[in-house]
PDB file of N, CA and C in Angstrom:
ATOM      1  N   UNK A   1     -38.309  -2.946  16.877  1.00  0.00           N
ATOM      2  CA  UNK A   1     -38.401  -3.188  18.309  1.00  0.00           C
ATOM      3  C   UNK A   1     -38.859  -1.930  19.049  1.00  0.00           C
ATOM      4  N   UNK A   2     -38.041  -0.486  18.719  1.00  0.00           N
ATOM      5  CA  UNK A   2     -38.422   0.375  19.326  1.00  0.00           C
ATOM      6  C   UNK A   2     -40.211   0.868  19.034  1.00  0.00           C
ATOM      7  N   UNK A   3     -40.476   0.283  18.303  1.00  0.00           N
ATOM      8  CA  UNK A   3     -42.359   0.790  17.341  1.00  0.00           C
ATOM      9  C   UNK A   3     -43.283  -0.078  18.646  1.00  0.00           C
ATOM     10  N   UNK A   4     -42.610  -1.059  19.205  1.00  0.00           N
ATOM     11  CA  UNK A   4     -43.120  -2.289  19.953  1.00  0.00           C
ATOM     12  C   UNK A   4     -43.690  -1.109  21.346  1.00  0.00           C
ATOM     13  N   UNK A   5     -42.678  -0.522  21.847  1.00  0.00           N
ATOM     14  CA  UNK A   5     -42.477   0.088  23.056  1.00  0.00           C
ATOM     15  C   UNK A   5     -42.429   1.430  22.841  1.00  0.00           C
ATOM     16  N   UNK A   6     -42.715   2.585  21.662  1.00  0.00           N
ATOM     17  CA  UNK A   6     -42.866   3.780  21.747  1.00  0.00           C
ATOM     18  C   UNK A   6     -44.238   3.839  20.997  1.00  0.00           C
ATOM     19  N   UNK A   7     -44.855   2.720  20.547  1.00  0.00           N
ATOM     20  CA  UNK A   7     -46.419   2.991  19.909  1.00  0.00           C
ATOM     21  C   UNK A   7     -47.610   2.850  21.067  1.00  0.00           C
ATOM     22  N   UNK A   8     -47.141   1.862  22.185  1.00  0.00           N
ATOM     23  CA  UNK A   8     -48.335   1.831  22.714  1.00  0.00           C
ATOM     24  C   UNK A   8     -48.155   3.603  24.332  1.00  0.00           C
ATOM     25  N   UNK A   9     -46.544   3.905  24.146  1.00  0.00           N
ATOM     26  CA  UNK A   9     -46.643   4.763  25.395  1.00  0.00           C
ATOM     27  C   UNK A   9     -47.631   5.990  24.387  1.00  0.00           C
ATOM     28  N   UNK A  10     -47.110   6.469  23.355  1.00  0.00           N
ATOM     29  CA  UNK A  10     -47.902   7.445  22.871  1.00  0.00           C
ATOM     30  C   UNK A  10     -49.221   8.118  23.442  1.00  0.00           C
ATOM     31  N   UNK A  11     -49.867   6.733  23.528  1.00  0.00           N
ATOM     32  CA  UNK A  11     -51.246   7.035  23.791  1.00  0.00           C
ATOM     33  C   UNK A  11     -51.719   7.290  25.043  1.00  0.00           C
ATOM     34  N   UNK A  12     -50.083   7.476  25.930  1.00  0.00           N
ATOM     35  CA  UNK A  12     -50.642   7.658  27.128  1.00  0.00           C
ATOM     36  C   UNK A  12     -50.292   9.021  28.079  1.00  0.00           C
ATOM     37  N   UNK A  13     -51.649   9.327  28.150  1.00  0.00           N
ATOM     38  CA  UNK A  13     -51.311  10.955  28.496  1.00  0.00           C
ATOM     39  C   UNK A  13     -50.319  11.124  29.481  1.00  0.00           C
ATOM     40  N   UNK A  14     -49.555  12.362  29.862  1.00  0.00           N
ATOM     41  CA  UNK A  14     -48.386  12.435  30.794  1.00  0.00           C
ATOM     42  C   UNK A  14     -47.740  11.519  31.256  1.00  0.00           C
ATOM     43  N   UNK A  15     -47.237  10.985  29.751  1.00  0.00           N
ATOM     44  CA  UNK A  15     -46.245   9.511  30.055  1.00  0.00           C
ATOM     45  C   UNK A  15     -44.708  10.637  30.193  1.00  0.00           C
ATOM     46  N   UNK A  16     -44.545  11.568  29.603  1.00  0.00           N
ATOM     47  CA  UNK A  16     -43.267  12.205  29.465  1.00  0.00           C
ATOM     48  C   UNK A  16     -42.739  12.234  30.710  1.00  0.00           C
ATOM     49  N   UNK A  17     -43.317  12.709  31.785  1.00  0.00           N
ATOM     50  CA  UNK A  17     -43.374  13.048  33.370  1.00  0.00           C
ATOM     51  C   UNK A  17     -42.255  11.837  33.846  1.00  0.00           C
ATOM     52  N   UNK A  18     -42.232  10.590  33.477  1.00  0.00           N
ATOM     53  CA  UNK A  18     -41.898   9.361  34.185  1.00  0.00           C
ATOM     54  C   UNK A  18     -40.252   9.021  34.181  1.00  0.00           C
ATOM     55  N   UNK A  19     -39.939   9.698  32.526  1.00  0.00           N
ATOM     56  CA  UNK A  19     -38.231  10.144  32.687  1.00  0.00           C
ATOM     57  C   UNK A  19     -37.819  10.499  33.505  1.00  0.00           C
ATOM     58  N   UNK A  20     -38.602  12.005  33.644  1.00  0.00           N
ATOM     59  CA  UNK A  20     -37.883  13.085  34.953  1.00  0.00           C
ATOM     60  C   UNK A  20     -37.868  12.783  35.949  1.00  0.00           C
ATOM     61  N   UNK A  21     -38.930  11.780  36.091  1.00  0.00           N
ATOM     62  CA  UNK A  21     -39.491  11.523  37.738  1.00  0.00           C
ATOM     63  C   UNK A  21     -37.899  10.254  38.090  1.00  0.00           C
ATOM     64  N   UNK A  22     -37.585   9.702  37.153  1.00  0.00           N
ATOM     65  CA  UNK A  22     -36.646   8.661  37.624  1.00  0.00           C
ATOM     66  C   UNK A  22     -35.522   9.051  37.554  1.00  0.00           C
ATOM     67  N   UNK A  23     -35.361  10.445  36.689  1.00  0.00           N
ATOM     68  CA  UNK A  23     -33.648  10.813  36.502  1.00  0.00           C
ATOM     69  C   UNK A  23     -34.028  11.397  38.051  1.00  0.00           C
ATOM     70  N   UNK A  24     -34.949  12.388  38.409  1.00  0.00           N
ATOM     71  CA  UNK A  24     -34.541  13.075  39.605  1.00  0.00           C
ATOM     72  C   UNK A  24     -34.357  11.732  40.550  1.00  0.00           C
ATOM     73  N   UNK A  25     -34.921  10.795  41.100  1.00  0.00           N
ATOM     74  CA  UNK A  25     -34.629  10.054  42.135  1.00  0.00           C
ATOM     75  C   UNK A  25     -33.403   9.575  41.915  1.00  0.00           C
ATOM     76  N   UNK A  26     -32.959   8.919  40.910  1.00  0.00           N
ATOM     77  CA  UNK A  26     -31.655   8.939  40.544  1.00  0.00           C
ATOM     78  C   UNK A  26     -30.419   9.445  41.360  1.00  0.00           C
ATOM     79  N   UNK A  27     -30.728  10.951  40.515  1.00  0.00           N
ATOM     80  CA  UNK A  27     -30.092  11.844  40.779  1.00  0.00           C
ATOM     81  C   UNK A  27     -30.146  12.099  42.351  1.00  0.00           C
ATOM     82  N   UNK A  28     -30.974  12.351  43.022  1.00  0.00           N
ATOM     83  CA  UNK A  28     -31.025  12.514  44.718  1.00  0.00           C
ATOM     84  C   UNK A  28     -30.517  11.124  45.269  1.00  0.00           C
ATOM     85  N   UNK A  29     -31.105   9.876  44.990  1.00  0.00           N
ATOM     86  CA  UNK A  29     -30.225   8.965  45.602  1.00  0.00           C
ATOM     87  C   UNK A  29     -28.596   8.894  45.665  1.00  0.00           C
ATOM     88  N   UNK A  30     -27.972   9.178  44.713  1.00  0.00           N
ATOM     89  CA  UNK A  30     -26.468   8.988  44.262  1.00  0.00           C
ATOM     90  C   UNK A  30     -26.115  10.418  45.091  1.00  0.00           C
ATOM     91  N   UNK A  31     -26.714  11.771  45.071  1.00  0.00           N
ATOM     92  CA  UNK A  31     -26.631  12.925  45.946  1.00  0.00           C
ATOM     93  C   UNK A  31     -26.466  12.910  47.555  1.00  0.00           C
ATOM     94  N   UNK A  32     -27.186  12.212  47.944  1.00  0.00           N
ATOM     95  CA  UNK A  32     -27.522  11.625  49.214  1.00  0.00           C
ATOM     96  C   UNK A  32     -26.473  10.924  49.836  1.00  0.00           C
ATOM     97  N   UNK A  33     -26.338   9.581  48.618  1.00  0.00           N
ATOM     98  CA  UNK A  33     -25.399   8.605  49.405  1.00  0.00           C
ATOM     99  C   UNK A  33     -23.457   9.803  49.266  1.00  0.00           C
ATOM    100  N   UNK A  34     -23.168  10.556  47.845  1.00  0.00           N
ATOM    101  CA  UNK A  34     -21.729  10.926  48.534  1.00  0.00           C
ATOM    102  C   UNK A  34     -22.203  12.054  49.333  1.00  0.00           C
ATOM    103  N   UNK A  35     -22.739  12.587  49.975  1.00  0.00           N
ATOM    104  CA  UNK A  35     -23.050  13.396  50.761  1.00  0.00           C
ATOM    105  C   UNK A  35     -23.079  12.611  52.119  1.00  0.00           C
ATOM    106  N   UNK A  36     -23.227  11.546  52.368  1.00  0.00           N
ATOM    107  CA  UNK A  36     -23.346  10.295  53.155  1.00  0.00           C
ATOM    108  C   UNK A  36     -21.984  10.152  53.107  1.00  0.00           C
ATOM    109  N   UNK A  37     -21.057   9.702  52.238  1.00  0.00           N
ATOM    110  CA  UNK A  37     -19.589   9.452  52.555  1.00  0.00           C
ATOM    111  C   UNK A  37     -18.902  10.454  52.789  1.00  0.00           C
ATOM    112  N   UNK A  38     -18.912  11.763  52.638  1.00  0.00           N
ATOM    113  CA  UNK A  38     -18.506  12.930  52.576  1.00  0.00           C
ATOM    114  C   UNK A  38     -18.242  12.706  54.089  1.00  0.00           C
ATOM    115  N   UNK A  39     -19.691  12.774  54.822  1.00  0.00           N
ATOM    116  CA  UNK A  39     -19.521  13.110  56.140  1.00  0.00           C
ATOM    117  C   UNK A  39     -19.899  11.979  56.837  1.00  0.00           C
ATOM    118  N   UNK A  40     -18.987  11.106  56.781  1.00  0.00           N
ATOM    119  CA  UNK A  40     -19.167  10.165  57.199  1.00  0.00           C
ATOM    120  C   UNK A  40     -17.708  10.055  58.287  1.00  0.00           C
ATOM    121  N   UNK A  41     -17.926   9.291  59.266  1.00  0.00           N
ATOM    122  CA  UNK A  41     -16.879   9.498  60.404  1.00  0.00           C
ATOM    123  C   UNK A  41     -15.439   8.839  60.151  1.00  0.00           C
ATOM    124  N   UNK A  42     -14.571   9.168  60.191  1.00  0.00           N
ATOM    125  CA  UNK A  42     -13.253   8.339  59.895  1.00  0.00           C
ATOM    126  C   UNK A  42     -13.001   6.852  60.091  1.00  0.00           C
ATOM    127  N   UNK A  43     -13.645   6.917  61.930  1.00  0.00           N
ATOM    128  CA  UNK A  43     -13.041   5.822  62.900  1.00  0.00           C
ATOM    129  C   UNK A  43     -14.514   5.218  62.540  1.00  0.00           C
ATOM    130  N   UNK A  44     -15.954   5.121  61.702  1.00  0.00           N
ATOM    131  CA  UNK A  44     -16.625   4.309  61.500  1.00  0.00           C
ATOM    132  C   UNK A  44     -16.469   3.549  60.496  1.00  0.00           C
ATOM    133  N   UNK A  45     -15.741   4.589  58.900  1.00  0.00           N
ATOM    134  CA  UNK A  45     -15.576   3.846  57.827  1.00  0.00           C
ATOM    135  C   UNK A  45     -14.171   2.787  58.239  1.00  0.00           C
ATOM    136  N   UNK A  46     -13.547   3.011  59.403  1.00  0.00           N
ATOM    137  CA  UNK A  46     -12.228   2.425  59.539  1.00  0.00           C
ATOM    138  C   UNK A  46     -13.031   0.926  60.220  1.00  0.00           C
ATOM    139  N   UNK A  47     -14.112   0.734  61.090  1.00  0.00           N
ATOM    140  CA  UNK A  47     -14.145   0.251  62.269  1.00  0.00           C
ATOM    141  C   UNK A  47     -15.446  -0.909  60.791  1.00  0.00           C
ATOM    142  N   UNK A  48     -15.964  -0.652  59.943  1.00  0.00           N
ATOM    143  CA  UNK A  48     -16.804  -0.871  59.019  1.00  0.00           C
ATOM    144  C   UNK A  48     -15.437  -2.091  57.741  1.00  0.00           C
ATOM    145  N   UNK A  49     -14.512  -1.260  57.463  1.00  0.00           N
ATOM    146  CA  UNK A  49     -13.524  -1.512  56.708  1.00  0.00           C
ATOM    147  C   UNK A  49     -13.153  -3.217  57.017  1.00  0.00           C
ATOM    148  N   UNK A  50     -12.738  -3.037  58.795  1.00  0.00           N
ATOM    149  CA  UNK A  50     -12.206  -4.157  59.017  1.00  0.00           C
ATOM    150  C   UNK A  50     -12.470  -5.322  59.955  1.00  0.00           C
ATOM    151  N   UNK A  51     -14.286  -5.210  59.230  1.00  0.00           N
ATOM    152  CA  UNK A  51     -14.839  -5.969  59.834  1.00  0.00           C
ATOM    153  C   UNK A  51     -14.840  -7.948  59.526  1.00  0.00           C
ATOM    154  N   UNK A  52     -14.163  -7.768  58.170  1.00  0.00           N
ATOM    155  CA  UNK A  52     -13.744  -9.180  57.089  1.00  0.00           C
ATOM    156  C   UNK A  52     -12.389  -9.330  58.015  1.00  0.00           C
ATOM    157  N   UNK A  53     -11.886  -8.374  58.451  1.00  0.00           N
ATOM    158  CA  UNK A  53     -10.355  -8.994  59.130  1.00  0.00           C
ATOM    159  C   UNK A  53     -10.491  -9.018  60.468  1.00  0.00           C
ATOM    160  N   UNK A  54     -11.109  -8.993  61.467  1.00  0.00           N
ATOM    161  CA  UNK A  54     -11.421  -9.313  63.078  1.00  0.00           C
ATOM    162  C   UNK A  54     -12.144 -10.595  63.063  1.00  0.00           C
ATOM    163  N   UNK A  55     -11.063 -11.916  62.809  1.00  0.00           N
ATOM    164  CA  UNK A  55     -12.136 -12.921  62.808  1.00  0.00           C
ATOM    165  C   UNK A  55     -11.558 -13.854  63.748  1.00  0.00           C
ATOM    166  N   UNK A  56     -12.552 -14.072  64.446  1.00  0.00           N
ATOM    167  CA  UNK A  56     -12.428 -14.169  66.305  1.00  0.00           C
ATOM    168  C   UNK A  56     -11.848 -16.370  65.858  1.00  0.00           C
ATOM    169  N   UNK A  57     -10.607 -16.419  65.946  1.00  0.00           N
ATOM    170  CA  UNK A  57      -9.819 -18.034  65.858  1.00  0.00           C
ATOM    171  C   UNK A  57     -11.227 -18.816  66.428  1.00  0.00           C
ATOM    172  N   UNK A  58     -11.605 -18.855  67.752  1.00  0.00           N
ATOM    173  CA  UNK A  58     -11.921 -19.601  67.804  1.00  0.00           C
ATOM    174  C   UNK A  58     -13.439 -20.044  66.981  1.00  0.00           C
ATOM    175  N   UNK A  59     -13.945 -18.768  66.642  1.00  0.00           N
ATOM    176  CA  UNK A  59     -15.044 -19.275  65.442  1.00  0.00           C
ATOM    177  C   UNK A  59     -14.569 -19.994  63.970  1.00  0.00           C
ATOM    178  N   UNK A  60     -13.498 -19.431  63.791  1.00  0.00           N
ATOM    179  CA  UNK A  60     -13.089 -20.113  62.671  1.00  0.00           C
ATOM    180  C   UNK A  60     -12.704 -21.032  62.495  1.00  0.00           C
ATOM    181  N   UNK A  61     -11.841 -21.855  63.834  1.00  0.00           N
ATOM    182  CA  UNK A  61     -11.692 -23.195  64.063  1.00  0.00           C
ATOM    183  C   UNK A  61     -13.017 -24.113  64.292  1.00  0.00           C
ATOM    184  N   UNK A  62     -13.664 -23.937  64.310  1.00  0.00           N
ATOM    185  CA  UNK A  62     -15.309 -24.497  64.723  1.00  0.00           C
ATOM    186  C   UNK A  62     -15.500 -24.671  63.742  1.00  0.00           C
ATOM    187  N   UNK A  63     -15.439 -23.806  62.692  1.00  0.00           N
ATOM    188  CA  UNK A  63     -16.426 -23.385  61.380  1.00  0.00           C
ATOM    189  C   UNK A  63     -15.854 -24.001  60.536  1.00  0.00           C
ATOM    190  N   UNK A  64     -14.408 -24.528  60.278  1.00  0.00           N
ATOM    191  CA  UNK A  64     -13.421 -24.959  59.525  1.00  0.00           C
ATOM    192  C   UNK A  64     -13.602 -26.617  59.388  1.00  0.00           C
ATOM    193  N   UNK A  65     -13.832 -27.179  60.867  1.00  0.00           N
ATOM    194  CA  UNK A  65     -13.911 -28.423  60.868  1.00  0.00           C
ATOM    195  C   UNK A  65     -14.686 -29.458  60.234  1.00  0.00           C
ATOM    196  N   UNK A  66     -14.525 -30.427  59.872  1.00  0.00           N
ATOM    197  CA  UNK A  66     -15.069 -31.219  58.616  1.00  0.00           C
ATOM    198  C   UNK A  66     -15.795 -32.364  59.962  1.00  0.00           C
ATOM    199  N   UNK A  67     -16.909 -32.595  59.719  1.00  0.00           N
ATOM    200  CA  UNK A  67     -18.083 -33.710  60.298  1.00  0.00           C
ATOM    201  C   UNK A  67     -18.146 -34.861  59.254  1.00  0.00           C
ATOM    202  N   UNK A  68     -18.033 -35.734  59.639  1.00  0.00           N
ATOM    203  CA  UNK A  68     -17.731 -37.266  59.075  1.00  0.00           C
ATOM    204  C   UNK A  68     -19.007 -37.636  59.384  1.00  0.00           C
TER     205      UNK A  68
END
């Protein structure tokens, strides 16, 4: 299987480049985002948190009801 997928890259000049190129984005994306939670505001991750639990009755009574 691996002869399938390392015979035809061979032949292709500065295929090596394409590892690095994806570990670094990788690597900077995942850098980025806890650097992003790091400094991220208290009262936003709080106000973000409990947005599944502020659920306004009367939408949910609407939304709940069964149509015959």
């Amino acid at each position: 299987m691996l002869k399938f997928v390392k015979g035809p890259l061979e032949s292709i000049d500065g295929v090596e480049i394409y590892p690095i190129i994806s570990l670094l984005i990788f690597f900077l994306f995942f850098t980025a985002l806890f650097w992003w939670v790091i400094t991220a505001k208290k009262e936003y991750i709080n106000d973000v948190s409990n947005i599944p639990l502020d659920f306004d009755t009367d939408q949910g009574s609407h939304n709940n009801q069964k149509t015959d």
